[in-house]
Protein backbone atom coordinates (compact mmCIF):
# COMPACT_ATOMS: atom_id res chain seq x y z
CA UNK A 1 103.20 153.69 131.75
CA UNK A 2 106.85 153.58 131.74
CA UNK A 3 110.14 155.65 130.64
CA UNK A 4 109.23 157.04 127.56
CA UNK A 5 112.07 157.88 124.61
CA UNK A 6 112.22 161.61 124.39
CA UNK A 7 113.71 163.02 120.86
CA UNK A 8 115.31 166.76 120.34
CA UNK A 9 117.20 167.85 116.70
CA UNK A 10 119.88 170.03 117.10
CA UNK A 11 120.35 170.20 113.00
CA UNK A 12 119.95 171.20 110.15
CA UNK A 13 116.81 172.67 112.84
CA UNK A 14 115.91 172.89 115.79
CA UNK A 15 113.04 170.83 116.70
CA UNK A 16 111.87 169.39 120.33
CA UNK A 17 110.02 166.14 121.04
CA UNK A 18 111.18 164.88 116.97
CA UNK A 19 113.38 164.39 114.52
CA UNK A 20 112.93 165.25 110.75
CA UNK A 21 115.98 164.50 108.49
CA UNK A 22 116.11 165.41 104.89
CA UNK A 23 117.15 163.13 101.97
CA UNK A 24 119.79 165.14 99.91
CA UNK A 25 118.25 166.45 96.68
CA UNK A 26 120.96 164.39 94.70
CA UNK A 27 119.65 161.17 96.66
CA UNK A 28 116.46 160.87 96.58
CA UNK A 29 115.93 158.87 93.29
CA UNK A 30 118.17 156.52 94.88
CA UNK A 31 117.15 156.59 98.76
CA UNK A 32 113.23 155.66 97.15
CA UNK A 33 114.77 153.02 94.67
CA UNK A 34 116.18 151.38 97.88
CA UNK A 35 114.13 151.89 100.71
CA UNK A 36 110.59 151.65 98.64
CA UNK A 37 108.08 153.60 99.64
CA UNK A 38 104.80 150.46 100.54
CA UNK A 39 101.60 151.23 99.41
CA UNK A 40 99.06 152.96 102.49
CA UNK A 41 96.32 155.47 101.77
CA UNK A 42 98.16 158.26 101.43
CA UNK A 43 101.18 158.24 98.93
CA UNK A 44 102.91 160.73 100.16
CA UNK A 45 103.71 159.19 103.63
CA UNK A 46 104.98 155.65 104.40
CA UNK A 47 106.18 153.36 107.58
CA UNK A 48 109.13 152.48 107.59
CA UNK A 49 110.11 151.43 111.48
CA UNK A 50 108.04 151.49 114.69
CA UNK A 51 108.64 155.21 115.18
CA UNK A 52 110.02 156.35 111.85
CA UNK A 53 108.23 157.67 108.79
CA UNK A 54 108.94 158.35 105.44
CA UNK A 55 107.07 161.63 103.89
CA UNK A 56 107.36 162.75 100.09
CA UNK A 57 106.75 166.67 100.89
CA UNK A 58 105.31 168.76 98.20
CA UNK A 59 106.43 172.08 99.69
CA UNK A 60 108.71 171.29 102.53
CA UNK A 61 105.77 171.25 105.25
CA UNK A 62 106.65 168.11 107.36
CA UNK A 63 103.85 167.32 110.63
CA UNK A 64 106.05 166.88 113.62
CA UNK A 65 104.97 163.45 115.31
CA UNK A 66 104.83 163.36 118.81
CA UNK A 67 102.60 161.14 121.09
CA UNK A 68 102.63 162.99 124.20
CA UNK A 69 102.72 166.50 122.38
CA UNK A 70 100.46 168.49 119.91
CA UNK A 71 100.99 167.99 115.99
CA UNK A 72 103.05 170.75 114.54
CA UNK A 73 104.11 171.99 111.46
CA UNK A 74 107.74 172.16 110.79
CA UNK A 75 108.43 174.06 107.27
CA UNK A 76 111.88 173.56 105.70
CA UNK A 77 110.66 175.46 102.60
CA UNK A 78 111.98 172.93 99.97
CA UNK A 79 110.26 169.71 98.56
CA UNK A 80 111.48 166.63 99.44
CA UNK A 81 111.70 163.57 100.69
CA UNK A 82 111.78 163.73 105.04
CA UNK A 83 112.25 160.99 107.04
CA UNK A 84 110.48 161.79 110.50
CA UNK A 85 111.09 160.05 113.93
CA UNK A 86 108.41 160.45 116.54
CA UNK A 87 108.83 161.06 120.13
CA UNK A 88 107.38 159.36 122.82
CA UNK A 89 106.97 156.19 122.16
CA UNK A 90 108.27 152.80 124.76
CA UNK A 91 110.03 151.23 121.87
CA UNK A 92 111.82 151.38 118.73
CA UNK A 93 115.42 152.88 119.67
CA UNK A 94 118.16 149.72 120.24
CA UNK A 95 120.04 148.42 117.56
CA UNK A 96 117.75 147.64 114.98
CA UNK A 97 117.19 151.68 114.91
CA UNK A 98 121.01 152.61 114.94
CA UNK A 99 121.30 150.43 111.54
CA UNK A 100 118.53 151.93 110.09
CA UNK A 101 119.99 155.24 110.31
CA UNK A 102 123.38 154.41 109.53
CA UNK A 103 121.71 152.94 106.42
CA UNK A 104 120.05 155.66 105.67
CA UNK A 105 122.99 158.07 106.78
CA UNK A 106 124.56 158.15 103.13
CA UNK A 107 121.65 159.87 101.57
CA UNK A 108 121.19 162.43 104.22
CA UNK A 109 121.30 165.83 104.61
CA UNK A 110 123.70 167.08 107.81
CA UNK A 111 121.79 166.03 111.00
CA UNK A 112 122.67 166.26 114.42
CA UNK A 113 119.64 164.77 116.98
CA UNK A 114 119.73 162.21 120.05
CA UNK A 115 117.08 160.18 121.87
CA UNK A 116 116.97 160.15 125.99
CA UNK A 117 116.03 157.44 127.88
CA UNK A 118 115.99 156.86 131.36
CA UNK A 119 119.50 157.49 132.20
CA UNK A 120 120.89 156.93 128.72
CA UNK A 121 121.10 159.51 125.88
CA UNK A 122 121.60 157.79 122.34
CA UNK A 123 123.42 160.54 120.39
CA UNK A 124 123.31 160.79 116.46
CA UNK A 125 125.00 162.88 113.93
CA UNK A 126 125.28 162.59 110.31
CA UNK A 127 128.20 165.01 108.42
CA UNK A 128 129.09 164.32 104.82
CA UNK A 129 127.07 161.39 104.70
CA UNK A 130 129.43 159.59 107.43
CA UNK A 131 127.39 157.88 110.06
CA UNK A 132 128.25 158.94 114.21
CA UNK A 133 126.75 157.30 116.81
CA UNK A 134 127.49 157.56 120.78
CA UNK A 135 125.65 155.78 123.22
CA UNK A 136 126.14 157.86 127.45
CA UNK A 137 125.36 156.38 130.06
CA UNK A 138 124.83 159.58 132.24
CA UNK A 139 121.90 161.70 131.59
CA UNK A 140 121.35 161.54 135.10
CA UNK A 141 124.23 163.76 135.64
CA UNK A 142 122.17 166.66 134.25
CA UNK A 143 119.71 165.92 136.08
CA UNK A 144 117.15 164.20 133.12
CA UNK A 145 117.02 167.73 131.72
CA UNK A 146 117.65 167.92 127.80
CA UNK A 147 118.18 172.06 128.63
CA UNK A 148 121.11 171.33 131.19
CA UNK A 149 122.56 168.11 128.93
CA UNK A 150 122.06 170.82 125.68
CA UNK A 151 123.85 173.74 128.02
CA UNK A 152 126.55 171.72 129.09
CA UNK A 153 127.54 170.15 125.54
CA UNK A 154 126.81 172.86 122.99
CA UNK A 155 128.27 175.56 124.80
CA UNK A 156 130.32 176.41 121.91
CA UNK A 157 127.61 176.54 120.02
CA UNK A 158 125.43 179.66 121.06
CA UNK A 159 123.01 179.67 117.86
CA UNK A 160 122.12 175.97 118.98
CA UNK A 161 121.33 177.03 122.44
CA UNK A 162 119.67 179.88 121.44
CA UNK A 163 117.34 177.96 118.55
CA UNK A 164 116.59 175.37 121.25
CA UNK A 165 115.49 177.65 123.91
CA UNK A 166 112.96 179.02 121.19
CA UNK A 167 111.54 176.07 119.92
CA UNK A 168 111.10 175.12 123.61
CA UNK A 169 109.08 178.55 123.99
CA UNK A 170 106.89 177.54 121.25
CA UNK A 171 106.16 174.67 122.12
């Protein structure tokens, strides 16, 4: 089967095996105009990379995609437009990925999530629309354990650490 890419969110929430990043409220006429939704079946959902949708939310309920792991709900309470990056898939994270989300990084809301693979973590952040992107070659130094690489790097963080050991209780 192979090394799978495994994704975690650290912000705006906590959310294991995905990502789900908002398009800022003052954005989102703009973000559609640009990236245009294509037509599929349902309207409120588009493709937009290998692993990446685009979802028009009517109340803020975005499905978590995950192929290894069981659909789930993730409510951020406001309507909007949520672009959400599954976990578990072969492909779909090199370059052509960082772009996108640099692209898309001027329209977002604050994000904070990274990607693990193999022995590499991909690490992206988003802050006042400014794009951040670091690339580690070391994940095997915790071990291939998001909890120890999450431990060791967020320590000053404690609301992070503590969100993340709860989502991984629900899950």
């Amino acid at each position: 089967m192979g090394t799978l890419h495994i994704v975690y969110q650290l912000k705006p929430k906590v959310i294991s095996k995905a990502a789900i990043l908002c398009v800022r409220k003052e954005m989102q006429s703009a973000f559609l105009e640009k990236f245009r939704p294509n037509k599929s079946k349902d309207k409120n959902e588009w493709g937009i990379f290998s692993n990446t949708a685009g979802i028009i939310s009517n109340d803020g309920k975005v499905e978590r995609y995950s192929m290894y792991s069981t659909d789930r709900i993730i409510d951020f309470k406001v309507s909007g437009v949520y672009i959400s990056i599954q976990s578990g898939s072969k492909y779909g994270f090199g370059e052509d990925f960082v772009t996108l989300i640099e692209n898309f990084s001027p329209y977002l809301e604050n994000t904070l999530f990274f990607v693990t693979w193999d022995y590499i973590i991909r690490r992206f952040e988003i802050k006042d629309g400014e794009f951040s992107f670091q690339l580690t070659k070391d994940f095997d130094q915790w071990d291939y354990s998001s909890d120890e690489y999450v431990d060791s790097n967020y320590i000053q963080s404690p609301q992070i650490i503590a969100d993340f050991y709860v989502d991984r209780i629900i899950e």
